[in-house]
Protein backbone atom coordinates (compact mmCIF):
# COMPACT_ATOMS: atom_id res chain seq x y z
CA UNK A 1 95.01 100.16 96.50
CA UNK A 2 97.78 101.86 94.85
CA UNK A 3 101.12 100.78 95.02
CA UNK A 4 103.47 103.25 97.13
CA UNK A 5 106.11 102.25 94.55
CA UNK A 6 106.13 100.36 91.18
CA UNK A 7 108.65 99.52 88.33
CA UNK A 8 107.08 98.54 84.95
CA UNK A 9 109.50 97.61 82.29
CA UNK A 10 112.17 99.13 83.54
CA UNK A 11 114.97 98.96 81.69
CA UNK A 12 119.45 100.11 81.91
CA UNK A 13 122.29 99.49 80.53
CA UNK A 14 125.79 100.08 81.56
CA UNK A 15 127.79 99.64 77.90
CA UNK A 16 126.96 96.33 76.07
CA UNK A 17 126.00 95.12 79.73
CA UNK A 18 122.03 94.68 80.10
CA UNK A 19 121.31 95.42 83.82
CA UNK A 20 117.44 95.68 84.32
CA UNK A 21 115.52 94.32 81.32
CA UNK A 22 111.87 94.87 81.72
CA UNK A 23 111.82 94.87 85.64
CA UNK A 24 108.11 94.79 86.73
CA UNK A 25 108.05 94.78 90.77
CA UNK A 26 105.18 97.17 93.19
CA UNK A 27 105.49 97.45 96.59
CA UNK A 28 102.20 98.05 98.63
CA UNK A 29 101.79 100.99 101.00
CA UNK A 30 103.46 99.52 104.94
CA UNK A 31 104.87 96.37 103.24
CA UNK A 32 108.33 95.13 103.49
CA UNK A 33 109.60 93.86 100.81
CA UNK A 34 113.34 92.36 100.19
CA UNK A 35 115.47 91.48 97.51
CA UNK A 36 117.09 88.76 96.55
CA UNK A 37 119.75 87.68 94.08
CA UNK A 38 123.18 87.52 93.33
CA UNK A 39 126.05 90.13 93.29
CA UNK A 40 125.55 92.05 90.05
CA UNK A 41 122.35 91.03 89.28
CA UNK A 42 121.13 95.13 89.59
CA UNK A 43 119.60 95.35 92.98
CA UNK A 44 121.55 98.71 94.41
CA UNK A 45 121.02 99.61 90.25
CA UNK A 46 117.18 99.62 90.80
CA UNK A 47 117.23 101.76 94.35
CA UNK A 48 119.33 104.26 92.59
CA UNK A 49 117.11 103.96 89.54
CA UNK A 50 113.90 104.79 91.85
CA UNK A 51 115.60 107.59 93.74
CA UNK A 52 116.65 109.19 90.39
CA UNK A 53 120.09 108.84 90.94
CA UNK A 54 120.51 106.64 87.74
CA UNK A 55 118.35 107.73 84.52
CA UNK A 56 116.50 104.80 83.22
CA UNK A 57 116.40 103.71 79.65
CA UNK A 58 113.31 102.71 79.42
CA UNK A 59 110.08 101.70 81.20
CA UNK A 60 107.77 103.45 83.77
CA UNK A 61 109.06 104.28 87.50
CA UNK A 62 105.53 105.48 89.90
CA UNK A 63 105.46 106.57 93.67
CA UNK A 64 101.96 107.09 94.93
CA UNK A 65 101.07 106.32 91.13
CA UNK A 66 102.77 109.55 90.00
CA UNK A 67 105.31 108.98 87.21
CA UNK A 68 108.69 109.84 89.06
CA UNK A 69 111.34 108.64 85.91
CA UNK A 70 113.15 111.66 84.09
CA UNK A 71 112.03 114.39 87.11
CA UNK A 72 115.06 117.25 86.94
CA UNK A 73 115.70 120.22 89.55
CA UNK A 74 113.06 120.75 92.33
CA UNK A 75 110.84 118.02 91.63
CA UNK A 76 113.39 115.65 92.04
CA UNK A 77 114.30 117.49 95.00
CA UNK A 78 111.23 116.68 96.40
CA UNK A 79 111.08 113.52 95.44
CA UNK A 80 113.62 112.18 97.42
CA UNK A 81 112.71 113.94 100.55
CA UNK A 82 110.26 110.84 100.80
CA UNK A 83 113.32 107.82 101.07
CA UNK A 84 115.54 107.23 104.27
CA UNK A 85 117.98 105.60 103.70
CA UNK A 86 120.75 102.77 105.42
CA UNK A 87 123.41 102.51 103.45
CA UNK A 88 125.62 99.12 103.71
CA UNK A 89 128.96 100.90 105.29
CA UNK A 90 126.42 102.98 107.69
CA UNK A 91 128.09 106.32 105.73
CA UNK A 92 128.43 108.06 109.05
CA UNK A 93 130.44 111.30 108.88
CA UNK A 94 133.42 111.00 111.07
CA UNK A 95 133.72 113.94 111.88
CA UNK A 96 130.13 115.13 113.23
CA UNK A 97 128.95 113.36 116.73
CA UNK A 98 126.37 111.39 116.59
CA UNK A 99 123.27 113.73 117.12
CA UNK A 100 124.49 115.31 114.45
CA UNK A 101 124.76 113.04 111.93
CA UNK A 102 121.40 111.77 113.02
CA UNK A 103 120.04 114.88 112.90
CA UNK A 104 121.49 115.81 109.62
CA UNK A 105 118.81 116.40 107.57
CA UNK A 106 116.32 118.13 110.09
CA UNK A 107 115.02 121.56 110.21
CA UNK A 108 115.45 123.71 113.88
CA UNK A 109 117.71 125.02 115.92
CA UNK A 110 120.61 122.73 117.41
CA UNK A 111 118.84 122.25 120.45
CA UNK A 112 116.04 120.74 118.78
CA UNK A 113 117.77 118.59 116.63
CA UNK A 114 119.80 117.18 119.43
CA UNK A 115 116.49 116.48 120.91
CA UNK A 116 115.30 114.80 118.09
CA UNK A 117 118.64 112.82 117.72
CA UNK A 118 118.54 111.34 121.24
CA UNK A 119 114.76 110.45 120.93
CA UNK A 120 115.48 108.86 117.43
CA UNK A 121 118.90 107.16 119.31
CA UNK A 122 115.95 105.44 122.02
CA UNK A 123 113.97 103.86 119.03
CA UNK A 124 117.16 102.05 117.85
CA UNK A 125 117.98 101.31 121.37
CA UNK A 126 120.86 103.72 122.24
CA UNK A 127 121.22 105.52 125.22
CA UNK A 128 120.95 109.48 125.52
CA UNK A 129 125.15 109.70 126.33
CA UNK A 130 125.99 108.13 122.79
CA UNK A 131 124.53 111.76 121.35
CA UNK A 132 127.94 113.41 121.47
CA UNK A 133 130.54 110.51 120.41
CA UNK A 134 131.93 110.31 117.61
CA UNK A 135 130.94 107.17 115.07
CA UNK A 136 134.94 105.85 115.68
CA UNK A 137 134.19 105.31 119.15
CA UNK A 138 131.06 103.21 118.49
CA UNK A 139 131.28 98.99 117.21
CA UNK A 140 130.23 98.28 114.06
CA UNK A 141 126.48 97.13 115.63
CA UNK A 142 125.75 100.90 117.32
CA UNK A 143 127.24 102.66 114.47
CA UNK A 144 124.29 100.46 111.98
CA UNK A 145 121.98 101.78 115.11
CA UNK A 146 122.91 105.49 114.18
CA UNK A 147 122.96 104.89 110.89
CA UNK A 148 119.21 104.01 111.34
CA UNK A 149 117.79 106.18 113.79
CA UNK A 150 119.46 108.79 110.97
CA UNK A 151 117.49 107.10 108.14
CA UNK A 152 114.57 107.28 109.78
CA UNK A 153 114.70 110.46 111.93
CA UNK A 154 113.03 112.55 109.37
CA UNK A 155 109.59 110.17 109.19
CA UNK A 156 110.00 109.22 105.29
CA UNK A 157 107.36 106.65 104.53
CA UNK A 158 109.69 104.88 102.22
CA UNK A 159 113.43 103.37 103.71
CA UNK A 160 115.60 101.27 101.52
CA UNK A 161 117.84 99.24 103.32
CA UNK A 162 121.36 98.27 101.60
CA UNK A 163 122.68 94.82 102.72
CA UNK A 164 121.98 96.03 106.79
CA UNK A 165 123.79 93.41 108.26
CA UNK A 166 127.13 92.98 106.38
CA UNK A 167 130.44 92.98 108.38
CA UNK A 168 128.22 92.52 111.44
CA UNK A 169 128.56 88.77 113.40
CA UNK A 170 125.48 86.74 113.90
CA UNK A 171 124.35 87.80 116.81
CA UNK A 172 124.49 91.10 116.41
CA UNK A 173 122.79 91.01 113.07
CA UNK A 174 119.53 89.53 114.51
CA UNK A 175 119.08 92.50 116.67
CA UNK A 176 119.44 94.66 114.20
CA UNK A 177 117.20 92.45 111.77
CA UNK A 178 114.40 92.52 114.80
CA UNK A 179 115.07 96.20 115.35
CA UNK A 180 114.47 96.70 111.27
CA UNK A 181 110.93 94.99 111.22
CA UNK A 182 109.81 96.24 114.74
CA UNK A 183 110.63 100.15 112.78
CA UNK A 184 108.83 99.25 109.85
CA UNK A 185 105.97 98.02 111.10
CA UNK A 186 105.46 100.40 114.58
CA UNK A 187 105.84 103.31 111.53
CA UNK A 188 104.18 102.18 109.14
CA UNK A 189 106.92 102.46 106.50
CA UNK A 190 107.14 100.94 103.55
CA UNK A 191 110.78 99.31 103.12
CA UNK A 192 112.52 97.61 100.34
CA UNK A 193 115.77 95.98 101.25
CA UNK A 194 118.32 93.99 99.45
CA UNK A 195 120.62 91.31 101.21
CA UNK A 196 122.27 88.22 100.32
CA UNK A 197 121.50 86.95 104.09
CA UNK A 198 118.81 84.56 104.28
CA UNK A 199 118.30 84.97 108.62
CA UNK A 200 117.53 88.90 107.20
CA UNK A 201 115.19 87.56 105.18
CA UNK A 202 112.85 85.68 107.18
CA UNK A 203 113.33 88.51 109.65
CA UNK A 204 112.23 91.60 108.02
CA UNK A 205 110.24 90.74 104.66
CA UNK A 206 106.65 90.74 104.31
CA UNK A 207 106.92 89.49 100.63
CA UNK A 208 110.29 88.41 98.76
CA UNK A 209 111.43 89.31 94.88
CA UNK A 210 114.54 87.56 93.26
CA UNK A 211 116.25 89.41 90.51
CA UNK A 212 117.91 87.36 88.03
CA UNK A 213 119.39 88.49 84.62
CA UNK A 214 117.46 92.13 85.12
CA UNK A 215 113.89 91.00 85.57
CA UNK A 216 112.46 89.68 88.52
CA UNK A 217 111.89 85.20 88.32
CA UNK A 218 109.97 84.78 91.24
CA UNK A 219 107.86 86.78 94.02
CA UNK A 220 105.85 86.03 96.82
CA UNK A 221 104.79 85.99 100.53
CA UNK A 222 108.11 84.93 102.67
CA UNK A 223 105.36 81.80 103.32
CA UNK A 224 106.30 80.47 100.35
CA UNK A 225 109.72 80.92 99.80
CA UNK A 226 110.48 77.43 101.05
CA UNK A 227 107.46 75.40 99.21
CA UNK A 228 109.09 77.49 96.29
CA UNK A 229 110.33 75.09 93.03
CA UNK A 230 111.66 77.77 90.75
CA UNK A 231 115.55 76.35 90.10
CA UNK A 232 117.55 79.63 90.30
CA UNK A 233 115.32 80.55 94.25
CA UNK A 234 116.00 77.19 95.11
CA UNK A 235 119.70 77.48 94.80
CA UNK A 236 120.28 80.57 96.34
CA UNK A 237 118.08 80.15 99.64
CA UNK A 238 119.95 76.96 100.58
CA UNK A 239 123.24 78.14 99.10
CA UNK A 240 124.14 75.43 96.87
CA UNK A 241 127.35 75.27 94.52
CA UNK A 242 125.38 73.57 92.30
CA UNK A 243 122.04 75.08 89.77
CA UNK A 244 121.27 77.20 87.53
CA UNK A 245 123.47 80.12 89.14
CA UNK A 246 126.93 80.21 87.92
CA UNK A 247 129.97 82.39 89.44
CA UNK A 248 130.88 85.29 86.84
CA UNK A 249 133.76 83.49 84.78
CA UNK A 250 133.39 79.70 85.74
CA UNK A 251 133.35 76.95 83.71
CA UNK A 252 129.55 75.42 83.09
């Protein structure tokens, strides 16, 4: 089967600052796949690398085994029509009520859309009423609802998610972890996420990658993430002070 998404080599740097060197990571058509590592290790670096928003330097980026690194204009155009999106802040526009901004990137006339909106808003678990506030008068767990029933209002069959539960408290970060895999998999999508929380983790991945130093050290089924021996995985799943992983700037 071919992979609905793979980096081979992939390579950037910011300055004298080596970001991805020789990434190599696929993601299978419906699988959920989520990224580990720590901050600055290139994770948001390699979404925006795959959605063309950052030009590689090097390497091979494929979706549905068509070469998508260096497209321009139209085809890129297109190319993106195929993500969704939830971005870590939610990005909500303030301004727009909430079947709009759901609704943002859908075709129709308004009626439609605010059809589509409150139909999207019952997936996430919303009721029909929260449709025409305004994202300021929602708590930080409805507006991450909004924020995806908009990322996935438009059917892509690729989401990335972007750290979907920070700022939100424990409880209210499991629903939205449950509410993540029970999208993914009643869609079909395929789904890459990246998140330092390790309850997301066991909640929404299929398979796990851990970036390290731009290339990925370890990846496997979330099975064995805990029979796991690899040093630097080790560390960071039980959240140790001490391994491998330094702080930027401490003393070894």
């Amino acid at each position: 089967m071919t992979p609905r998404i793979e980096l081979a080599g992939v390579s950037k740097r910011f300055g004298s600052r080596q970001v991805l060197d020789g990434l190599d990571v696929a993601v299978m058509p419906g699988e959920s796949l989520v990224i580990i590592g720590g901050s600055g290790t290139g994770k948001s670096v390699m979404l925006k690398c795959i959605l063309g928003l950052i030009p590689i330097d090097g390497g091979s980026i494929k979706v549905d085994g068509e070469e998508v690194a260096g497209l321009r204009g139209a085809a890129l155009d297109a190319h993106r029509t195929r993500f969704g999106m939830l971005f870590q802040g939610g990005a909500l526009f303030d301004s727009l009520p909430v079947w709009r901004n759901i609704s943002f990137a859908l075709s129709g006339t308004p009626a439609d859309r605010r059809s589509a909106a409150i139909d999207n808003l019952a997936r996430v678990g919303l009721a029909a009423e929260v449709a025409d506030l305004k994202p300021a008068e929602l708590s930080g767990g409805m507006q991450k609802r909004v924020a995806l029933a908009r990322a996935i209002a438009a059917r892509p069959p690729i989401i990335f998610f972007d750290e979907p539960t920070a700022g939100l408290d424990p409880i209210t970060a499991a629903v939205i972890n449950r509410l993540i895999r029970t999208l993914v998999t009643d869609l079909k999508i395929t789904a890459i996420t990246i998140t330092h929380d390790m309850a997301s983790v066991r909640l929404i991945a299929d398979r796990v990658a851990m970036l390290h130093a731009g290339k990925i050290i370890w990846n496997g089924p979330l099975a064995g993430l805990n029979a796991c021996d690899n040093a630097y995985v080790r560390q960071f799943i039980t959240g140790s002070a001490d391994g491998p992983i330094q702080m930027p700037g401490a003393r070894p």
